[in-house]
N, C-alpha and C. Protein backbone atom coordinates (compact mmCIF):
# COMPACT_ATOMS: atom_id res chain seq x y z
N UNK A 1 8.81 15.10 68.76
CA UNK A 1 9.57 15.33 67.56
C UNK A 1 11.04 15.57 67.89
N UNK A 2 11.08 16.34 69.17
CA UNK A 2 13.00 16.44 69.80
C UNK A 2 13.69 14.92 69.85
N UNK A 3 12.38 13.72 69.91
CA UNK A 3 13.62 12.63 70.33
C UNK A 3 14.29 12.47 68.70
N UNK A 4 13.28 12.26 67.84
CA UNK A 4 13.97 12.58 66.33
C UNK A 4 15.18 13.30 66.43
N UNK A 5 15.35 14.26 67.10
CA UNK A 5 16.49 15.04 66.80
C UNK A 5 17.30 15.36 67.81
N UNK A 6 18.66 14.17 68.13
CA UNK A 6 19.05 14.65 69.11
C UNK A 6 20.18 15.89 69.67
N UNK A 7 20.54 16.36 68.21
CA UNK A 7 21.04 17.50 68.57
C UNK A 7 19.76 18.80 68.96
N UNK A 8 19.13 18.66 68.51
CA UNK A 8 18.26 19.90 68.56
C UNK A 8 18.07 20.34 70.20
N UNK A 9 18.36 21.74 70.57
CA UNK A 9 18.11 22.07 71.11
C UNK A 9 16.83 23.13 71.70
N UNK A 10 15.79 23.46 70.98
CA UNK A 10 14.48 23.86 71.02
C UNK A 10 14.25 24.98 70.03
N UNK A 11 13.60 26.38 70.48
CA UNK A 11 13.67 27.55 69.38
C UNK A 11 15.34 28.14 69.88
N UNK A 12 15.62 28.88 68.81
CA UNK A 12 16.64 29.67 69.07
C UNK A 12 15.93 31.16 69.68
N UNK A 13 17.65 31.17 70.57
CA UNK A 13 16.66 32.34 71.51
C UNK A 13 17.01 33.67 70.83
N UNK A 14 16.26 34.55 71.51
CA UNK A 14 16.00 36.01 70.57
C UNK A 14 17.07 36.42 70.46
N UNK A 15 17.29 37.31 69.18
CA UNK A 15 18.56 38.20 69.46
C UNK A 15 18.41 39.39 68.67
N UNK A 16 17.39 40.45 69.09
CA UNK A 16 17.10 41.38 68.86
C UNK A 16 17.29 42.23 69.78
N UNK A 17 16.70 43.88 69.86
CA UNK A 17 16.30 44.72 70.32
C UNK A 17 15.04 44.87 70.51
N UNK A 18 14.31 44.52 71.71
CA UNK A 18 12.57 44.55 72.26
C UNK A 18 12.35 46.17 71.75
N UNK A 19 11.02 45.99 70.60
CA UNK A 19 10.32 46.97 70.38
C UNK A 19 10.12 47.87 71.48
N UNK A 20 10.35 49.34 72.08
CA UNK A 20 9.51 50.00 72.70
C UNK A 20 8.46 50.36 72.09
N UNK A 21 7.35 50.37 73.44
CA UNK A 21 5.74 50.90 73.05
C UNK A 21 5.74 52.12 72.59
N UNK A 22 5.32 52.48 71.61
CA UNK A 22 4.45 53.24 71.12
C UNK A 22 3.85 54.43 71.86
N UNK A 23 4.64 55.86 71.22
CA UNK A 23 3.44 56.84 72.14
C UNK A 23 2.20 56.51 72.37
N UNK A 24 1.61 56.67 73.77
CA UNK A 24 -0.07 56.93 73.02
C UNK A 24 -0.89 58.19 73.52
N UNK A 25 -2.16 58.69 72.69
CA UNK A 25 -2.02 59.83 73.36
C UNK A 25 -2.96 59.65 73.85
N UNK A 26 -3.09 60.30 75.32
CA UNK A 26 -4.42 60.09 76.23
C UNK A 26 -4.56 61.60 76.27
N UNK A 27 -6.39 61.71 76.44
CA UNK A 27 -6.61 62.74 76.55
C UNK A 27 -6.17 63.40 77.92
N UNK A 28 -6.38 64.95 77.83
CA UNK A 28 -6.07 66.29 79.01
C UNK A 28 -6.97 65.74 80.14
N UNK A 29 -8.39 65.05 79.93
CA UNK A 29 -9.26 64.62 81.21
C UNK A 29 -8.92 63.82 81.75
N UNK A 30 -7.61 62.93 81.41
CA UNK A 30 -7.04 61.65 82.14
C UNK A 30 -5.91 62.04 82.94
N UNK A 31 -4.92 63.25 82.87
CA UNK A 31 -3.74 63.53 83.24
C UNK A 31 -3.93 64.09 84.28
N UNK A 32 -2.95 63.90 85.52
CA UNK A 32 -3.05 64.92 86.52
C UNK A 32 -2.12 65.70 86.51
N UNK A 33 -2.30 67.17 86.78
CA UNK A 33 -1.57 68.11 86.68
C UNK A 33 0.01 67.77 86.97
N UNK A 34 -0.05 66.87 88.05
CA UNK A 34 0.99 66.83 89.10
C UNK A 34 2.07 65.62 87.53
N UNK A 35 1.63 65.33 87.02
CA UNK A 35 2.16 64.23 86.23
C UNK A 35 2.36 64.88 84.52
N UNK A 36 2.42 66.17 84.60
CA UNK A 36 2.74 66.82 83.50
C UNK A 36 4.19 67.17 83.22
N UNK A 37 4.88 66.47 82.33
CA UNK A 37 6.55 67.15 82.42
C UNK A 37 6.60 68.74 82.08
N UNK A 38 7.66 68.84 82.61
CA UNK A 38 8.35 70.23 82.65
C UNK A 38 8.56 70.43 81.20
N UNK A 39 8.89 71.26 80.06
CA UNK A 39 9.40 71.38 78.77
C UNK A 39 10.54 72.30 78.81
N UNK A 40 11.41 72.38 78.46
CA UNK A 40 11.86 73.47 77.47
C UNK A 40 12.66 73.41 76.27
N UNK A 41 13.10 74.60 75.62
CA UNK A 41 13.22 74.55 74.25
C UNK A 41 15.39 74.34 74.52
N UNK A 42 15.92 73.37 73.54
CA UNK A 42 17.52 73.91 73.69
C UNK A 42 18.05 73.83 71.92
N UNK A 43 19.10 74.26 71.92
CA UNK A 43 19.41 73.59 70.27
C UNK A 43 20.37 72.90 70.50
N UNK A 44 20.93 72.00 69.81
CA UNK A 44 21.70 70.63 70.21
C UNK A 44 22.15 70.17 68.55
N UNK A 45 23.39 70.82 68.04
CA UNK A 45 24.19 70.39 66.55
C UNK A 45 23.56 72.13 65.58
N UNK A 46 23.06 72.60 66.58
CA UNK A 46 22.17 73.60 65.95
C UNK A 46 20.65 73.33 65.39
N UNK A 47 20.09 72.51 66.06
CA UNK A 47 18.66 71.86 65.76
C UNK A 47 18.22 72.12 67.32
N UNK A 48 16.91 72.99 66.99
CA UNK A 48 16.16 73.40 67.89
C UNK A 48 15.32 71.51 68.23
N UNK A 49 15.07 71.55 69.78
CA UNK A 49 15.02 70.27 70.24
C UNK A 49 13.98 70.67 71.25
N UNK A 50 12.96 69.97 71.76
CA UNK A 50 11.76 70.22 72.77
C UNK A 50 12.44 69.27 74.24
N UNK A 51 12.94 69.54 75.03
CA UNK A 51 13.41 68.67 76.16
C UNK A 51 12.60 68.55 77.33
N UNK A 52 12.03 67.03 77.60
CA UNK A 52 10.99 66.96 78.21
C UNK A 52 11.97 66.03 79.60
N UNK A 53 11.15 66.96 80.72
CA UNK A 53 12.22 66.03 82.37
C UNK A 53 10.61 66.17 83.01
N UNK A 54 10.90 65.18 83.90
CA UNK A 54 10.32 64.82 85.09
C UNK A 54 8.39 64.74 84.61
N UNK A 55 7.87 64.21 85.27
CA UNK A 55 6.36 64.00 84.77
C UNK A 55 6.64 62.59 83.94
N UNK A 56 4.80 62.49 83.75
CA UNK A 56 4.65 61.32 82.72
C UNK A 56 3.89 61.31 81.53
N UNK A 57 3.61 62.63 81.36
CA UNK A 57 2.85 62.91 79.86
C UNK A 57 3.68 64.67 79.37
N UNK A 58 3.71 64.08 78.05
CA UNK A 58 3.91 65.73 77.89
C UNK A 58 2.91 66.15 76.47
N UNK A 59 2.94 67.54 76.34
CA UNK A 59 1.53 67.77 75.11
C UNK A 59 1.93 67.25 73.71
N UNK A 60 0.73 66.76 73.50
CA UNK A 60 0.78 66.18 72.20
C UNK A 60 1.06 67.80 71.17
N UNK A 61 0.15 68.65 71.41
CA UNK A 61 0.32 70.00 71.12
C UNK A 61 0.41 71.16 71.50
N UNK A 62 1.37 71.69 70.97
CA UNK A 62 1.69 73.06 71.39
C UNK A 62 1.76 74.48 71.29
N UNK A 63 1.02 75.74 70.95
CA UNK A 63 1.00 76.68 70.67
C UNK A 63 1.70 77.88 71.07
N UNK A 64 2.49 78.15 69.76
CA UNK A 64 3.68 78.97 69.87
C UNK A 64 3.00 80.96 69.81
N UNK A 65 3.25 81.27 70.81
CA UNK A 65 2.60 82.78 70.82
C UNK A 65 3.92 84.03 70.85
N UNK A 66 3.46 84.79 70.60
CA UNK A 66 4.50 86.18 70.41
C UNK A 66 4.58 86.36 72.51
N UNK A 67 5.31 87.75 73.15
CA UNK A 67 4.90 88.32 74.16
C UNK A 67 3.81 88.51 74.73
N UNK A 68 3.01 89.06 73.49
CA UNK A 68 1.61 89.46 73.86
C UNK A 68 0.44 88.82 74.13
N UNK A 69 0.73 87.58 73.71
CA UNK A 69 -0.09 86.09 74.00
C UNK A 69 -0.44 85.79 72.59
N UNK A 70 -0.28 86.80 71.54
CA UNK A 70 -0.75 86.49 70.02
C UNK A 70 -0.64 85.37 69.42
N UNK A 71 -1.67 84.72 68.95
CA UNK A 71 -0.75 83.14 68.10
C UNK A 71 0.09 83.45 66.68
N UNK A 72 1.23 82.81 66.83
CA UNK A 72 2.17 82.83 65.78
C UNK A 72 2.26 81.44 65.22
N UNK A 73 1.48 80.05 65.87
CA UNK A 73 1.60 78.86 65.69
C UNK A 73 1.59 77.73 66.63
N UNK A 74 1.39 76.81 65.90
CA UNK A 74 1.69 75.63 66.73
C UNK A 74 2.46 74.43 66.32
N UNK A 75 2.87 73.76 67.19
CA UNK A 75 3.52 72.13 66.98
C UNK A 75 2.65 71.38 67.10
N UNK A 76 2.55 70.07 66.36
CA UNK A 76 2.00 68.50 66.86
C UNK A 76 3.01 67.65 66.98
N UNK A 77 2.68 66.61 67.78
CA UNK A 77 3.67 65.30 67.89
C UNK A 77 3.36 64.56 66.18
N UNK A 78 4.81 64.04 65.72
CA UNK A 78 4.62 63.64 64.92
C UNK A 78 4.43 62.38 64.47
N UNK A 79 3.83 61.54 63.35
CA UNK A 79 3.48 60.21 63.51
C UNK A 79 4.55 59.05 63.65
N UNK A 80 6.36 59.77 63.31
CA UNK A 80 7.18 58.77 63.85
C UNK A 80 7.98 59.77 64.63
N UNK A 81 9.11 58.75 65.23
CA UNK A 81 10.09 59.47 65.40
C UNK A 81 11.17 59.65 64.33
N UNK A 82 11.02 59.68 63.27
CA UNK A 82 11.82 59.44 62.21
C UNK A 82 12.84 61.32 62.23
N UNK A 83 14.00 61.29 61.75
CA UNK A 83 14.96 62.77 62.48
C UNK A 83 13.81 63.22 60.95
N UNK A 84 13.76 64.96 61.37
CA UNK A 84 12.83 65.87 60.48
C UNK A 84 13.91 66.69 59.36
N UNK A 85 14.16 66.83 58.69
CA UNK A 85 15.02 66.86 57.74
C UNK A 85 14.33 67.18 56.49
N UNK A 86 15.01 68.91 56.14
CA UNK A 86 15.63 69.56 56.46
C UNK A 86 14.63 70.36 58.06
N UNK A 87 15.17 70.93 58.65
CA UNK A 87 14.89 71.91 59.67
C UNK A 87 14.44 73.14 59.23
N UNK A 88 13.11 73.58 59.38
CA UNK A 88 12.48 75.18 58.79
C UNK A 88 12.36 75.71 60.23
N UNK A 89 12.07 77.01 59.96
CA UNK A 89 11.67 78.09 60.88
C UNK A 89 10.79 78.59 60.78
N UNK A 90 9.72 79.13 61.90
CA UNK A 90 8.61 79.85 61.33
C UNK A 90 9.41 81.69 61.50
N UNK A 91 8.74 82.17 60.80
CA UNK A 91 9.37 83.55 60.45
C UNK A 91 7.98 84.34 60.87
N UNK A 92 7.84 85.50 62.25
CA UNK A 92 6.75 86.02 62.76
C UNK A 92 7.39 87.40 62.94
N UNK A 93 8.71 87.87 62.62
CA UNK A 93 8.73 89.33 62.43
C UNK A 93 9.63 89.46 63.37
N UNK A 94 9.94 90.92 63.84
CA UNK A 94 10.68 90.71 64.73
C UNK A 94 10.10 91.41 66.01
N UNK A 95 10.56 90.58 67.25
CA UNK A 95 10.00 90.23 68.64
C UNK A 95 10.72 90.99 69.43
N UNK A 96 11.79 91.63 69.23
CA UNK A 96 12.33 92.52 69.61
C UNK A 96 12.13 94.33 70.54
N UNK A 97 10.39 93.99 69.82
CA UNK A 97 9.43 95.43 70.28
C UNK A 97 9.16 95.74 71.74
């Protein structure tokens, strides 16, 4: 069908941005310890932010406790990355004791 057309030069080539994959979550019986990232918490514009270095999985969930080990809550990963808007706080009293 190209000799039909002798300008044609074939498909046009891409000119996008390649999708990245998709979290996925594998279970705790697949991970090795050694391949767990580091976490910690920073705020960044004043939005508390989870900063994940080194490793290759980090928790899908997380449980937020007082000093005493008490649960005050938890996080899940969420189904996008879409920004979370507005920003709440959980309110557990004061920790100060």
């Amino acid at each position: 069908m190209l000799e039909n057309m002798p300008n044609a030069k074939g498909p046009a080539p891409f000119q996008g941005t390649p999708k990245a994959a998709e979290p996925a979550l594998i279970p705790s019986t697949e991970v090795r310890p050694e391949d767990i990232a580091t976490l910690s918490i920073e705020y960044r514009d004043g939005q508390p932010v989870i900063v994940v270095s080194g490793g290759k999985y980090s928790p899908a969930h997380l449980r937020i406790v007082d000093g005493s080990g008490d649960p005050l809550g938890a996080y899940s990963v969420a189904d996008s990355l879409a920004p979370l808007d507005p920003i709440f706080f959980l309110h557990h009293g004061n920790m100060d004791r």
